[in-house]
PDB file of N, CA and C in Angstrom:
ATOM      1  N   UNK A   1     -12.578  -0.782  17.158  1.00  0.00           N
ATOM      2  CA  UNK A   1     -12.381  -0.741  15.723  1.00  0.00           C
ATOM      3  C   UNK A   1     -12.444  -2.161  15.183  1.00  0.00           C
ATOM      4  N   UNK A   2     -13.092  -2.586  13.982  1.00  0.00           N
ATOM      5  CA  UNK A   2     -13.279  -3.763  13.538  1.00  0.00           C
ATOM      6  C   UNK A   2     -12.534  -3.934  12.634  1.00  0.00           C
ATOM      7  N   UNK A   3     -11.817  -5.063  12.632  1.00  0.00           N
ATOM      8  CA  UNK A   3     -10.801  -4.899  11.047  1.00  0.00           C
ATOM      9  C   UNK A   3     -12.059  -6.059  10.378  1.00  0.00           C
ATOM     10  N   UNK A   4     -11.617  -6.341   9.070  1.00  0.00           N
ATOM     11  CA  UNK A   4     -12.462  -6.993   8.044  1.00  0.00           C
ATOM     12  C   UNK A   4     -11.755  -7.460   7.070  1.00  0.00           C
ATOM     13  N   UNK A   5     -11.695  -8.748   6.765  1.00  0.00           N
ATOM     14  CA  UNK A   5     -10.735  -9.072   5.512  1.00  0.00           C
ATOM     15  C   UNK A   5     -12.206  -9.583   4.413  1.00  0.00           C
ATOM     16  N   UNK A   6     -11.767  -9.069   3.366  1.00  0.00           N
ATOM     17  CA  UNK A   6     -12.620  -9.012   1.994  1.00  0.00           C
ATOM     18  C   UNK A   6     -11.992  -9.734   1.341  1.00  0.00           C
ATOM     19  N   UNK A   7     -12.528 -11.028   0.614  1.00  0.00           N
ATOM     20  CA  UNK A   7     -11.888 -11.887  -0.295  1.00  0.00           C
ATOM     21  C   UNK A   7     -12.711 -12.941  -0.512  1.00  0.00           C
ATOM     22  N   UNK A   8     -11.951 -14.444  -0.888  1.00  0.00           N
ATOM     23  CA  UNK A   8     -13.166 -15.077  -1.146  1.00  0.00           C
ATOM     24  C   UNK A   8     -12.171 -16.739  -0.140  1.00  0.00           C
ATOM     25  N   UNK A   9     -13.413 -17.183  -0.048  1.00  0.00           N
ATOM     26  CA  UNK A   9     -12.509 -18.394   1.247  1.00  0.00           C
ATOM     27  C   UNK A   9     -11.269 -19.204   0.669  1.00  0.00           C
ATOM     28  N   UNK A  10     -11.524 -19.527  -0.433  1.00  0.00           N
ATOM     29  CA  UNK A  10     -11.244 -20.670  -0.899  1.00  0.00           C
ATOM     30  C   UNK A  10      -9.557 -19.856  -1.502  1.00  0.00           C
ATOM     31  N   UNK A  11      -9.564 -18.302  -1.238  1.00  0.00           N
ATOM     32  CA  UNK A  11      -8.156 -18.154  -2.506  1.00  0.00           C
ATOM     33  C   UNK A  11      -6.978 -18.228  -1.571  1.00  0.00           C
ATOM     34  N   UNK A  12      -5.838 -18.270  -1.674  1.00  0.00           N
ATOM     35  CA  UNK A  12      -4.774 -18.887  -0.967  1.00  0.00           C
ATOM     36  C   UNK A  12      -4.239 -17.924  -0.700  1.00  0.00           C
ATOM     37  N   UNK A  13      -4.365 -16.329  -1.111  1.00  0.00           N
ATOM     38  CA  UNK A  13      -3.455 -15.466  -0.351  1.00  0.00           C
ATOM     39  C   UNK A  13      -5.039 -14.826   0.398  1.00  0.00           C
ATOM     40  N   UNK A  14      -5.667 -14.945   0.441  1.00  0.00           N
ATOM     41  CA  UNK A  14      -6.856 -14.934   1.714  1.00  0.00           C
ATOM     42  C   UNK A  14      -6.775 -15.992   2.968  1.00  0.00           C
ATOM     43  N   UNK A  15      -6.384 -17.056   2.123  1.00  0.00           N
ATOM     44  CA  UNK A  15      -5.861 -18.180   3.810  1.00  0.00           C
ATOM     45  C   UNK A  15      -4.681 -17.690   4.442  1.00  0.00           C
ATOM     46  N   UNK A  16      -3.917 -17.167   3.586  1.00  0.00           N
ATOM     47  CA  UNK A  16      -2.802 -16.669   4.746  1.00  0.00           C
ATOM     48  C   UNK A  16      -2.628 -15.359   5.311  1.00  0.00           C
ATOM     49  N   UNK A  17      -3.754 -14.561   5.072  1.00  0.00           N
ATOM     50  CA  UNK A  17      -3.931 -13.694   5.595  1.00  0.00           C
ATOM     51  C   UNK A  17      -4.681 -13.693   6.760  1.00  0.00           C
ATOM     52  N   UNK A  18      -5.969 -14.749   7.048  1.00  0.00           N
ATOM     53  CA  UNK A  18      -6.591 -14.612   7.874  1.00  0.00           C
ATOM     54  C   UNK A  18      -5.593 -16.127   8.811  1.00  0.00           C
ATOM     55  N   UNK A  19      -4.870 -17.078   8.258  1.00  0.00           N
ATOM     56  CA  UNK A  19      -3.898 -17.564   9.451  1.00  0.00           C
ATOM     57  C   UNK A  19      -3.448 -16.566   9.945  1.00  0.00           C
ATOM     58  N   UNK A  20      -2.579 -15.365   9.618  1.00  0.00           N
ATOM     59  CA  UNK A  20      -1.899 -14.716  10.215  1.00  0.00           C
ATOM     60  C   UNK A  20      -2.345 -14.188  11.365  1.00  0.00           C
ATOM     61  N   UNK A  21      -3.550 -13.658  10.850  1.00  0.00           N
ATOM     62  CA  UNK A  21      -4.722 -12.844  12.095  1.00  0.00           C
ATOM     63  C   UNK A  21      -4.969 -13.658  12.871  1.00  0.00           C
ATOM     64  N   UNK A  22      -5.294 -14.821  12.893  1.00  0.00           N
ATOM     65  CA  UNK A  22      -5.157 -15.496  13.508  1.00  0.00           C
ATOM     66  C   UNK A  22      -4.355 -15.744  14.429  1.00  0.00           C
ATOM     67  N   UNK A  23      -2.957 -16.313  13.985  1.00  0.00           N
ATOM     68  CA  UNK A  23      -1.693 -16.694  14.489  1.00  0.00           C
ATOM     69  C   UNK A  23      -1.185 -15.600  15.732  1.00  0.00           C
ATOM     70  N   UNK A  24      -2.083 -14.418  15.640  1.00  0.00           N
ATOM     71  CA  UNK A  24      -1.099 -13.135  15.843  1.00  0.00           C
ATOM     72  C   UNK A  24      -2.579 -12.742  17.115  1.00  0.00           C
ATOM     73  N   UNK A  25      -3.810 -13.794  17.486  1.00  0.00           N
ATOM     74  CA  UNK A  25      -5.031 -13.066  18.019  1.00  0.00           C
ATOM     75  C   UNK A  25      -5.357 -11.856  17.868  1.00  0.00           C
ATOM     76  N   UNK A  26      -5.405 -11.691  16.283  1.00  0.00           N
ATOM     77  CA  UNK A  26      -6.488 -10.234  16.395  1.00  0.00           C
ATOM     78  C   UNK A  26      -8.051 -10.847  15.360  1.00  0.00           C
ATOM     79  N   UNK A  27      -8.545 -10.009  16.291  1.00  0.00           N
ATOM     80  CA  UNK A  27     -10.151 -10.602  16.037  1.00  0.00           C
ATOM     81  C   UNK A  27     -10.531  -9.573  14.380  1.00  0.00           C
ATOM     82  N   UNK A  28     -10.827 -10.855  13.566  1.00  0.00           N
ATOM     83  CA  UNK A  28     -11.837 -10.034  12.980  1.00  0.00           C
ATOM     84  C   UNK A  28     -13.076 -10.281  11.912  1.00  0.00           C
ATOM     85  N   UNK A  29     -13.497  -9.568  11.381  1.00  0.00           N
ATOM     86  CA  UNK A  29     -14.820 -10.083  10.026  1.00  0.00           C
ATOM     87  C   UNK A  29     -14.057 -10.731   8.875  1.00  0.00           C
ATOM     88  N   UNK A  30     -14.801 -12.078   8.388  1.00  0.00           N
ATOM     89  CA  UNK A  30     -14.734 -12.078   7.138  1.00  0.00           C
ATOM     90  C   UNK A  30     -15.780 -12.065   6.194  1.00  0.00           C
ATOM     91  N   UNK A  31     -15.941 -11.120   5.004  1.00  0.00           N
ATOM     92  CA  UNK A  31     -16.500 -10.977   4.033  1.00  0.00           C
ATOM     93  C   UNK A  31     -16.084 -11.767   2.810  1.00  0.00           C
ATOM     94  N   UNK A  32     -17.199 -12.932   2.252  1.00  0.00           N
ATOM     95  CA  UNK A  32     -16.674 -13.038   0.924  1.00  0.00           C
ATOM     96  C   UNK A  32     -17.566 -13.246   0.113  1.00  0.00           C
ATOM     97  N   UNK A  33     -16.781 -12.743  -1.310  1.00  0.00           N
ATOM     98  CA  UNK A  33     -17.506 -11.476  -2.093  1.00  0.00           C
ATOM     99  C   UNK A  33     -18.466 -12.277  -3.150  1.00  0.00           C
ATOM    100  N   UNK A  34     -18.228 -13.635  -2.630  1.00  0.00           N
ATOM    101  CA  UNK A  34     -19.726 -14.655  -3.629  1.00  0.00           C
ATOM    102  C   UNK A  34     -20.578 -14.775  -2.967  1.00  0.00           C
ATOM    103  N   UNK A  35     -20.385 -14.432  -1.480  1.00  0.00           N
ATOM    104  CA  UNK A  35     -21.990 -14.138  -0.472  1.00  0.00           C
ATOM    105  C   UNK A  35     -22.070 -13.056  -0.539  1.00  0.00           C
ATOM    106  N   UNK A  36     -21.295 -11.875  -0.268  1.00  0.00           N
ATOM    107  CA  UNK A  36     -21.571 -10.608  -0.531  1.00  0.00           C
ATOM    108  C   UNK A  36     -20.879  -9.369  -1.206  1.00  0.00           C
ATOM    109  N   UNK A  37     -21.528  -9.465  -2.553  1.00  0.00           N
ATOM    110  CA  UNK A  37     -20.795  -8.924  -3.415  1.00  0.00           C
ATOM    111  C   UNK A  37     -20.798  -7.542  -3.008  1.00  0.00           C
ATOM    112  N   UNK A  38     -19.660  -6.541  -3.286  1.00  0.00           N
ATOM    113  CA  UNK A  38     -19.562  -4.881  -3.321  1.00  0.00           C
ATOM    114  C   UNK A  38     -20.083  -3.989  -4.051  1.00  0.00           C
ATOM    115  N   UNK A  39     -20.841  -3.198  -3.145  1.00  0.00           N
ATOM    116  CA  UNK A  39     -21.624  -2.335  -4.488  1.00  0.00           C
ATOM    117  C   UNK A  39     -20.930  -1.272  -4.846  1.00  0.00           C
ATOM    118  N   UNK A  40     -21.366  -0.397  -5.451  1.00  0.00           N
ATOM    119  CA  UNK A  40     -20.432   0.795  -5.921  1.00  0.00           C
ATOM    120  C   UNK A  40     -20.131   1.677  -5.153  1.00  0.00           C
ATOM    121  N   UNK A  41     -21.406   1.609  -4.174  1.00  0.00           N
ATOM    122  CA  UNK A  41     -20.785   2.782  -3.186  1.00  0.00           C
ATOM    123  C   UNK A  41     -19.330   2.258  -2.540  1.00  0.00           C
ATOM    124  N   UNK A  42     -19.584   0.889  -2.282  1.00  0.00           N
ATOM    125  CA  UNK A  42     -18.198   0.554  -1.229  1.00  0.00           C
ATOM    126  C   UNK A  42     -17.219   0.349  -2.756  1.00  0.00           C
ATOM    127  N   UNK A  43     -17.127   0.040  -3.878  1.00  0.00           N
ATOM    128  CA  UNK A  43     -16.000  -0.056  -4.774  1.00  0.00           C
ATOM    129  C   UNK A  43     -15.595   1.628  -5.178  1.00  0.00           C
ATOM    130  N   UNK A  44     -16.029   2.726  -4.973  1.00  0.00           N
ATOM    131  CA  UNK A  44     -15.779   3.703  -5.168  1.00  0.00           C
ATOM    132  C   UNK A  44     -14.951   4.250  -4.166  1.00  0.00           C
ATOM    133  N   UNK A  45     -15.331   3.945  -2.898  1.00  0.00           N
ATOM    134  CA  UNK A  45     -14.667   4.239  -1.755  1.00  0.00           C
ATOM    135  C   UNK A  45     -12.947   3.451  -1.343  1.00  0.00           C
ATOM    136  N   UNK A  46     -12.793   2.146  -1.823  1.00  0.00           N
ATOM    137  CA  UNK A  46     -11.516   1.416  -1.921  1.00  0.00           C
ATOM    138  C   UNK A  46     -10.975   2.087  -3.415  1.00  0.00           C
ATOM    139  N   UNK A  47     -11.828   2.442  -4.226  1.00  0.00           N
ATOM    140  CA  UNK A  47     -11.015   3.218  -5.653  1.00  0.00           C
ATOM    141  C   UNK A  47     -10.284   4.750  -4.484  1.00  0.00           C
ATOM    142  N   UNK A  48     -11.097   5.175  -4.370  1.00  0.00           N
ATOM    143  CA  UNK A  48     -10.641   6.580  -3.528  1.00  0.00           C
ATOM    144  C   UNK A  48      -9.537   6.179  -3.175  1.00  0.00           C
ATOM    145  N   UNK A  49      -9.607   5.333  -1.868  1.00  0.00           N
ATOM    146  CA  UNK A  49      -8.271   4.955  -0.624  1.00  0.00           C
ATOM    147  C   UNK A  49      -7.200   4.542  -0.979  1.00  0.00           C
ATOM    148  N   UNK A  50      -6.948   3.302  -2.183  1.00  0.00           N
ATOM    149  CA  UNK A  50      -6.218   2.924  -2.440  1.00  0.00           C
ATOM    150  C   UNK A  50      -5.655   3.389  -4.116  1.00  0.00           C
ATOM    151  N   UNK A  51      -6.605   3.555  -4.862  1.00  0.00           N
ATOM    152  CA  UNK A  51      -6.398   3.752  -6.094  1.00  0.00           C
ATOM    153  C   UNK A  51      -6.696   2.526  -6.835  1.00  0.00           C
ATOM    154  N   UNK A  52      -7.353   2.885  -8.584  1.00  0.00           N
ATOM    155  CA  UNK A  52      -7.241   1.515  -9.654  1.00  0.00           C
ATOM    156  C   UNK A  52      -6.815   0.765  -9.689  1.00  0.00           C
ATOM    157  N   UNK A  53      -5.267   1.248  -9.611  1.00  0.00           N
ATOM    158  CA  UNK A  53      -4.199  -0.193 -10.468  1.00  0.00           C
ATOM    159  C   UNK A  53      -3.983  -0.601  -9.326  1.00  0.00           C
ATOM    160  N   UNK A  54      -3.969  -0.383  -7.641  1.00  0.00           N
ATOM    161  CA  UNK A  54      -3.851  -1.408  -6.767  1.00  0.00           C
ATOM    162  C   UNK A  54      -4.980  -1.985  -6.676  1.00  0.00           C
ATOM    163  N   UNK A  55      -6.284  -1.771  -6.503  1.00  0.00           N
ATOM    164  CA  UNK A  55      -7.261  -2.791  -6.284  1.00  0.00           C
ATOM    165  C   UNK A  55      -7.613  -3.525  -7.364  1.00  0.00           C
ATOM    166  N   UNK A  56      -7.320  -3.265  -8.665  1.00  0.00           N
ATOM    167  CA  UNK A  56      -7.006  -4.194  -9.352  1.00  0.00           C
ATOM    168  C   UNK A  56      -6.220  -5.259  -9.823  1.00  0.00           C
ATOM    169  N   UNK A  57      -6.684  -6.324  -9.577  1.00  0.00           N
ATOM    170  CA  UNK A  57      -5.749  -7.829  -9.764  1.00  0.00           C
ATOM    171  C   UNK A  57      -5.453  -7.835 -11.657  1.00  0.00           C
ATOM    172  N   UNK A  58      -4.215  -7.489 -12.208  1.00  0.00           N
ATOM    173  CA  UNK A  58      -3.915  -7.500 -13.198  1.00  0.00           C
ATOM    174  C   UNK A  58      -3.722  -8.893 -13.979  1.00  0.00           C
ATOM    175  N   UNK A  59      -2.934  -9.232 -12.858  1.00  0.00           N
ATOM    176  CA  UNK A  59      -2.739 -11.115 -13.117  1.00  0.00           C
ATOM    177  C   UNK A  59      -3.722 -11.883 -12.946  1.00  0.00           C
ATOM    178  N   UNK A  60      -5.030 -11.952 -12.465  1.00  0.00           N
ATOM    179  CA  UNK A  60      -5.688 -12.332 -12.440  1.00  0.00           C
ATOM    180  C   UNK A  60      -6.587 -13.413 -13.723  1.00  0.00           C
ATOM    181  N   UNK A  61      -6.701 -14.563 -13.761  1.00  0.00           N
ATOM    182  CA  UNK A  61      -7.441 -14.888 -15.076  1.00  0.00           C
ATOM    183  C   UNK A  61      -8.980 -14.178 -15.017  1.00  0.00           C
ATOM    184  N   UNK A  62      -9.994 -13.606 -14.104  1.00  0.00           N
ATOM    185  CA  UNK A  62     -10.683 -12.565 -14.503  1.00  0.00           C
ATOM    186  C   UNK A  62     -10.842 -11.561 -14.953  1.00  0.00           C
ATOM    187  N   UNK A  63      -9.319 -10.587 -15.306  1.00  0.00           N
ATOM    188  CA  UNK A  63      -8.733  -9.572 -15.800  1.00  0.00           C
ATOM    189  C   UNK A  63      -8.016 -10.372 -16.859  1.00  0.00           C
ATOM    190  N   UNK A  64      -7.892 -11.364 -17.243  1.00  0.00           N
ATOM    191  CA  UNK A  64      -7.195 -11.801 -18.486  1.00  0.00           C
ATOM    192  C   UNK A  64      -8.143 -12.358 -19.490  1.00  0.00           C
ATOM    193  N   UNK A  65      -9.726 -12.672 -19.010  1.00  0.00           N
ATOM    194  CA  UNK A  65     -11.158 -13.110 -19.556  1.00  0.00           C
ATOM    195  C   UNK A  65     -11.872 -11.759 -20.154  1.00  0.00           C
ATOM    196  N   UNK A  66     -11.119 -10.644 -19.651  1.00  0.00           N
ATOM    197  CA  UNK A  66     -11.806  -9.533 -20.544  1.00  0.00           C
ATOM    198  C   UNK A  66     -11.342  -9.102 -21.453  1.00  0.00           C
ATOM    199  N   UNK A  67     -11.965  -8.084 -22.373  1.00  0.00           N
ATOM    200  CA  UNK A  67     -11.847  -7.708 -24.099  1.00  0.00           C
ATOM    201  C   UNK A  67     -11.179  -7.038 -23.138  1.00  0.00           C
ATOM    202  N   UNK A  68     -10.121  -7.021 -24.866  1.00  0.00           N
ATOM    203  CA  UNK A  68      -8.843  -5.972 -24.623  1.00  0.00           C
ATOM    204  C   UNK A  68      -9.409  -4.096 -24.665  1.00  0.00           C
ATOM    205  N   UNK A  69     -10.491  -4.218 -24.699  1.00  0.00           N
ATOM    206  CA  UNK A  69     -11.368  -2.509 -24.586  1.00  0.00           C
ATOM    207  C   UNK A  69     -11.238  -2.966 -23.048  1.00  0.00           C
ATOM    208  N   UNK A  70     -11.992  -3.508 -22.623  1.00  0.00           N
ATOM    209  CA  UNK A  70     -12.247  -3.969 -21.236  1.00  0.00           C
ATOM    210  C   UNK A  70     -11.053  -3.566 -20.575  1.00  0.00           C
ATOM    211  N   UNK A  71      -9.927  -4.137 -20.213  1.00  0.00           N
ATOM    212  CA  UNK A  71      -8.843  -4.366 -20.053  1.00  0.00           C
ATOM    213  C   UNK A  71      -7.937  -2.622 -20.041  1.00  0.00           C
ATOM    214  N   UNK A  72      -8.679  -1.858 -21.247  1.00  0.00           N
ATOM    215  CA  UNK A  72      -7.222  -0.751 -21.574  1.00  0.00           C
ATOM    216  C   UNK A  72      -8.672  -0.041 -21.103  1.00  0.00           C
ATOM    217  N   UNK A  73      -9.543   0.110 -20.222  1.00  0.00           N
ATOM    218  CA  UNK A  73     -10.610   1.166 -20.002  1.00  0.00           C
ATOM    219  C   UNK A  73     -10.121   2.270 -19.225  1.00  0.00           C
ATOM    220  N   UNK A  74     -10.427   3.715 -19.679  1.00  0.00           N
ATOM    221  CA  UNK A  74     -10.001   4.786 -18.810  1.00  0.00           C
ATOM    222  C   UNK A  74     -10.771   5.086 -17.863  1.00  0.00           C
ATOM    223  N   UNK A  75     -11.900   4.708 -18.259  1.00  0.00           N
ATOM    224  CA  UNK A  75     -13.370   5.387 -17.135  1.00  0.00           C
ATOM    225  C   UNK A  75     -13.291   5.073 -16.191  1.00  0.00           C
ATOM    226  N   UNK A  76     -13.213   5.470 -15.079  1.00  0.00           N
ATOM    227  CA  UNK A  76     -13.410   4.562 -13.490  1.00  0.00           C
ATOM    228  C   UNK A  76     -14.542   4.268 -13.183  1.00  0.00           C
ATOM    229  N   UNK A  77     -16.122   4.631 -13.968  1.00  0.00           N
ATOM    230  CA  UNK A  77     -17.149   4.078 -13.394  1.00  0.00           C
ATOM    231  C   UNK A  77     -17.037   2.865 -14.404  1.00  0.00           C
ATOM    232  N   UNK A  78     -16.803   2.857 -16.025  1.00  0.00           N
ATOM    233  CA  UNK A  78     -16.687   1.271 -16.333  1.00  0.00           C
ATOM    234  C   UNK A  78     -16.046   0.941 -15.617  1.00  0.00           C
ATOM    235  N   UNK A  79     -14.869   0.343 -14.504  1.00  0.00           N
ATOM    236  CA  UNK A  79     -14.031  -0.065 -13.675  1.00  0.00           C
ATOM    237  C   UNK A  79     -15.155  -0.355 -12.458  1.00  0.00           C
ATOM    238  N   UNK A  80     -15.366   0.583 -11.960  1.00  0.00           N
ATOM    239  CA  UNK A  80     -16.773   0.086 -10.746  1.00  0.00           C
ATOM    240  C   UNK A  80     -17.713  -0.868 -11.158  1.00  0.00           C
ATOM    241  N   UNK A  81     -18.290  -0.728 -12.656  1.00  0.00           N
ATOM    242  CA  UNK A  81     -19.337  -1.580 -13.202  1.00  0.00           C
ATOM    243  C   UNK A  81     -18.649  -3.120 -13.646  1.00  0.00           C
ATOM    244  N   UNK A  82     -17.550  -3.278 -13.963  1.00  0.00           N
ATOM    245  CA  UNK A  82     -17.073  -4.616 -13.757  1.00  0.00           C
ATOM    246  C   UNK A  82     -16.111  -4.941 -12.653  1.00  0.00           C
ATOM    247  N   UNK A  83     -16.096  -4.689 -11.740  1.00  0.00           N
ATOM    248  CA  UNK A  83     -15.806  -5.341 -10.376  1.00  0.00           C
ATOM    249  C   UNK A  83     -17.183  -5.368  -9.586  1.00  0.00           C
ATOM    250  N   UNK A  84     -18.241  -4.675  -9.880  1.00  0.00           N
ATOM    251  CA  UNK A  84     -19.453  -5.154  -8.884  1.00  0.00           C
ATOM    252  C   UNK A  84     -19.945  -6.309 -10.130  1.00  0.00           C
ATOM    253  N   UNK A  85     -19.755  -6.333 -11.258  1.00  0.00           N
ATOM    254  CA  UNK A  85     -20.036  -7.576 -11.515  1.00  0.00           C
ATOM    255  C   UNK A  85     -19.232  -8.719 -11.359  1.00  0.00           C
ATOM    256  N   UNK A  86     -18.143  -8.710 -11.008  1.00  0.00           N
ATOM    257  CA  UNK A  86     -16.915  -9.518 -11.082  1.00  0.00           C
ATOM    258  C   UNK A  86     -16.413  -9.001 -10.122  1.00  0.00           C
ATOM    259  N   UNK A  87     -16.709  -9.133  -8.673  1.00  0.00           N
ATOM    260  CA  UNK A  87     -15.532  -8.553  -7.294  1.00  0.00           C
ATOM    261  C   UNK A  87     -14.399  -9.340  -7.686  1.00  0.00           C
ATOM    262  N   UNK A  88     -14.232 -10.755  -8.317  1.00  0.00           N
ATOM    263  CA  UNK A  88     -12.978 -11.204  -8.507  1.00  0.00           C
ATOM    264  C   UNK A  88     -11.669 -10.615  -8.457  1.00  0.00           C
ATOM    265  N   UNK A  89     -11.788  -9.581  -9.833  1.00  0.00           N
ATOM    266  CA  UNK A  89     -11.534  -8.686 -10.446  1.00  0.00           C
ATOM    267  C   UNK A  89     -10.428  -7.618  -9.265  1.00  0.00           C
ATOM    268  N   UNK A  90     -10.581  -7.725  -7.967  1.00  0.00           N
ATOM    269  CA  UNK A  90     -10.283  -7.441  -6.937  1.00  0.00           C
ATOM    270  C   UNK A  90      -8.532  -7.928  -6.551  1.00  0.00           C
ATOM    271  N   UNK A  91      -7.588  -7.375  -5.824  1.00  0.00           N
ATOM    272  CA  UNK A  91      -6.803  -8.275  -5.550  1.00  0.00           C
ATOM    273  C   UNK A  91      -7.044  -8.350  -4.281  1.00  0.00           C
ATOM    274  N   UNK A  92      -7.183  -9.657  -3.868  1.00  0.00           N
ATOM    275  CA  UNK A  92      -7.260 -10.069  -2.503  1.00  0.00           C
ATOM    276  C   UNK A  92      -6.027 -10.658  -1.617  1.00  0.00           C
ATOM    277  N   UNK A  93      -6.050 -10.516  -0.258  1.00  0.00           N
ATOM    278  CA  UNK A  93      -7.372 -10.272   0.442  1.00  0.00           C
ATOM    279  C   UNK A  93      -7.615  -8.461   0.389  1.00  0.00           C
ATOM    280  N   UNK A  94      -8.571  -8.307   0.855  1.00  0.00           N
ATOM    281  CA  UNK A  94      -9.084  -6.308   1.131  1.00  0.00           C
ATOM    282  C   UNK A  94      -8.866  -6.237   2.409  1.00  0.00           C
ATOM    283  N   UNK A  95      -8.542  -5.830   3.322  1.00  0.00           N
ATOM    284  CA  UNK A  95      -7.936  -5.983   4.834  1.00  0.00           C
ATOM    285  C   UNK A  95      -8.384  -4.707   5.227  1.00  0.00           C
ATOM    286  N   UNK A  96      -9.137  -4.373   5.644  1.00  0.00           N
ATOM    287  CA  UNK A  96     -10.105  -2.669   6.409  1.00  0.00           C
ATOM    288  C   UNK A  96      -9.473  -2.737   7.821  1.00  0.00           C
ATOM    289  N   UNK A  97      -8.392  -1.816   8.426  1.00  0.00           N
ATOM    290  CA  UNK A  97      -8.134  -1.635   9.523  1.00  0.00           C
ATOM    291  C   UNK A  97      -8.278  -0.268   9.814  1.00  0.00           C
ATOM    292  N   UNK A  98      -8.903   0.153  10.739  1.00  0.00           N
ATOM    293  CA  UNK A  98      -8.558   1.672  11.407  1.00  0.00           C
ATOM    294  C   UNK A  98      -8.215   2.739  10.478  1.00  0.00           C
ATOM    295  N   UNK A  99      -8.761   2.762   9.481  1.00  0.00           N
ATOM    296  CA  UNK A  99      -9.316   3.657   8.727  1.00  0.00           C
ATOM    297  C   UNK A  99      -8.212   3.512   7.198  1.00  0.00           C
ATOM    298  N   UNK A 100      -7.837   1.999   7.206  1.00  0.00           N
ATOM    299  CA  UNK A 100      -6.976   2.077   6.260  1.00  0.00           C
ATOM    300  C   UNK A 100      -7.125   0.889   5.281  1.00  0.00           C
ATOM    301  N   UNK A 101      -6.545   0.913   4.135  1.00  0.00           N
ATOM    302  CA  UNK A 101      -6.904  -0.531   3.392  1.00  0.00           C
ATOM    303  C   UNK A 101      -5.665  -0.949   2.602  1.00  0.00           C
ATOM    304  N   UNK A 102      -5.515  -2.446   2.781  1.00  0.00           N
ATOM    305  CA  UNK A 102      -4.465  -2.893   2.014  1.00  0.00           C
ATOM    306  C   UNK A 102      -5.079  -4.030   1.191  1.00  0.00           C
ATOM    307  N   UNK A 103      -4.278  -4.141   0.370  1.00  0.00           N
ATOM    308  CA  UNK A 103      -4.715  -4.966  -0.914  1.00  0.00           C
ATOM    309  C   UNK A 103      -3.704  -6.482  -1.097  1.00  0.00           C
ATOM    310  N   UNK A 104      -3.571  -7.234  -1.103  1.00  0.00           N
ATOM    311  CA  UNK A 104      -3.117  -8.405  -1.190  1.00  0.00           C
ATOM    312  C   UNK A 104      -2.437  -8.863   0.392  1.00  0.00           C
ATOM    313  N   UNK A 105      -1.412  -9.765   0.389  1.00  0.00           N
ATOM    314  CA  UNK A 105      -1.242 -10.415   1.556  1.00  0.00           C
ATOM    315  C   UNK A 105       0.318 -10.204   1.703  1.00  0.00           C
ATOM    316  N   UNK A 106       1.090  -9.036   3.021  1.00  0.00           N
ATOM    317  CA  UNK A 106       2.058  -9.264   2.508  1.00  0.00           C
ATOM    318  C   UNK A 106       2.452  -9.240   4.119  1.00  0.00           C
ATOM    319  N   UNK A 107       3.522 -10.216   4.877  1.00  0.00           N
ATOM    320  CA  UNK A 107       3.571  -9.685   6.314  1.00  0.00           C
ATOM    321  C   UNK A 107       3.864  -8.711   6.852  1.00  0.00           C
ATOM    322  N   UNK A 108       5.231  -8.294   6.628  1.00  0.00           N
ATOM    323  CA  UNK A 108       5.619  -6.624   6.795  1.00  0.00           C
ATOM    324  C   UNK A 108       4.434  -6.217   6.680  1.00  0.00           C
ATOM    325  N   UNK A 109       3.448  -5.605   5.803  1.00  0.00           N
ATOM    326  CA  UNK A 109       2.578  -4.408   5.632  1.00  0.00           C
ATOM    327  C   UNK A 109       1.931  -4.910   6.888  1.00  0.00           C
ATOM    328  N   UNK A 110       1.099  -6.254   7.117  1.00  0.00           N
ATOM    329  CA  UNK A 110       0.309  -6.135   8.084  1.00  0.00           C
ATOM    330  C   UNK A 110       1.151  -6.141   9.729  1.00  0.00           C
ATOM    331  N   UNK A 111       2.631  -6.570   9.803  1.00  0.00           N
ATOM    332  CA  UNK A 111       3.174  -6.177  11.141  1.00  0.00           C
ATOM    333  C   UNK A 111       2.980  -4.281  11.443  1.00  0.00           C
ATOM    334  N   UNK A 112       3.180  -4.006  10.597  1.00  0.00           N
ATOM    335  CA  UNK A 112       3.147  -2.281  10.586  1.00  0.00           C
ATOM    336  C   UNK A 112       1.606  -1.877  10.744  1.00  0.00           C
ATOM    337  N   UNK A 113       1.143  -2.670  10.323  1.00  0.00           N
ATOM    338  CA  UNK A 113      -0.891  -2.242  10.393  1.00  0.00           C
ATOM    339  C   UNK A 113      -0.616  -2.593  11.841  1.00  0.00           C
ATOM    340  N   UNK A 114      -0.966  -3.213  12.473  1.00  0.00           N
ATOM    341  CA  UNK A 114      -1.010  -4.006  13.478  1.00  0.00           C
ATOM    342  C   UNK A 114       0.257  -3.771  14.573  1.00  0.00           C
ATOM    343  N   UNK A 115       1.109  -2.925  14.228  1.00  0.00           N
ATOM    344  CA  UNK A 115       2.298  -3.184  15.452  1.00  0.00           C
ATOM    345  C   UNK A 115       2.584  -4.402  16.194  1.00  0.00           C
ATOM    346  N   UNK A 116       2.826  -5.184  15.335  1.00  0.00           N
ATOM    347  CA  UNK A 116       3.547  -6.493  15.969  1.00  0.00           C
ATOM    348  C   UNK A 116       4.693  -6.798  15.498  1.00  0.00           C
TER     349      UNK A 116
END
């Protein structure tokens, strides 16, 4: 099974997510989303698993750069159509383990992913 952390290098709760993996030797991918952005098929599929308002970064200044239509949208495909233009828009890191996905960086969640 491959785990995969989704994010972008440079953001700081993506560095301490992949220290951890690190820290802890578990091997895995990193994806980031200004080399390879998410298309809809894969943003539809983390909408499924996790739901909107978690894979969405609320605090985010890319979610604070959009019109307030933008912002209060009900549609979930407008929601797909600005995160494949803006993966930012994302809260990172995206952490794909064994058939599961978590959304930001928190230790508990990943000792329990991981049994350590």
């Amino acid at each position: 099974m491959t785990t995969v952390v989704f994010g972008i290098k440079n953001c700081d709760s993506v560095k301490k997510a992949r220290r951890w993996l690190e820290q802890h030797d578990i091997a895995y991918e990193f994806s980031d989303f200004r080399d390879e952005q998410p298309n809809r098929e894969r943003i539809h599929s983390w909408i499924e698993i996790v739901g909107l308002d978690t894979l969405v970064n609320k605090r985010s200044t890319t979610f604070r750069q959009l019109t307030p239509e933008q912002q209060q949208a009900q549609d979930i495909e407008t929601w797909v159509e600005l995160i494949e233009q803006q993966p930012t828009l994302i809260k990172r890191p995206l952490l794909k383990h064994d058939g599961r996905l978590t959304c930001g960086f928190k230790p508990a969640v990943y000792e329990d992913l991981f049994n350590v």
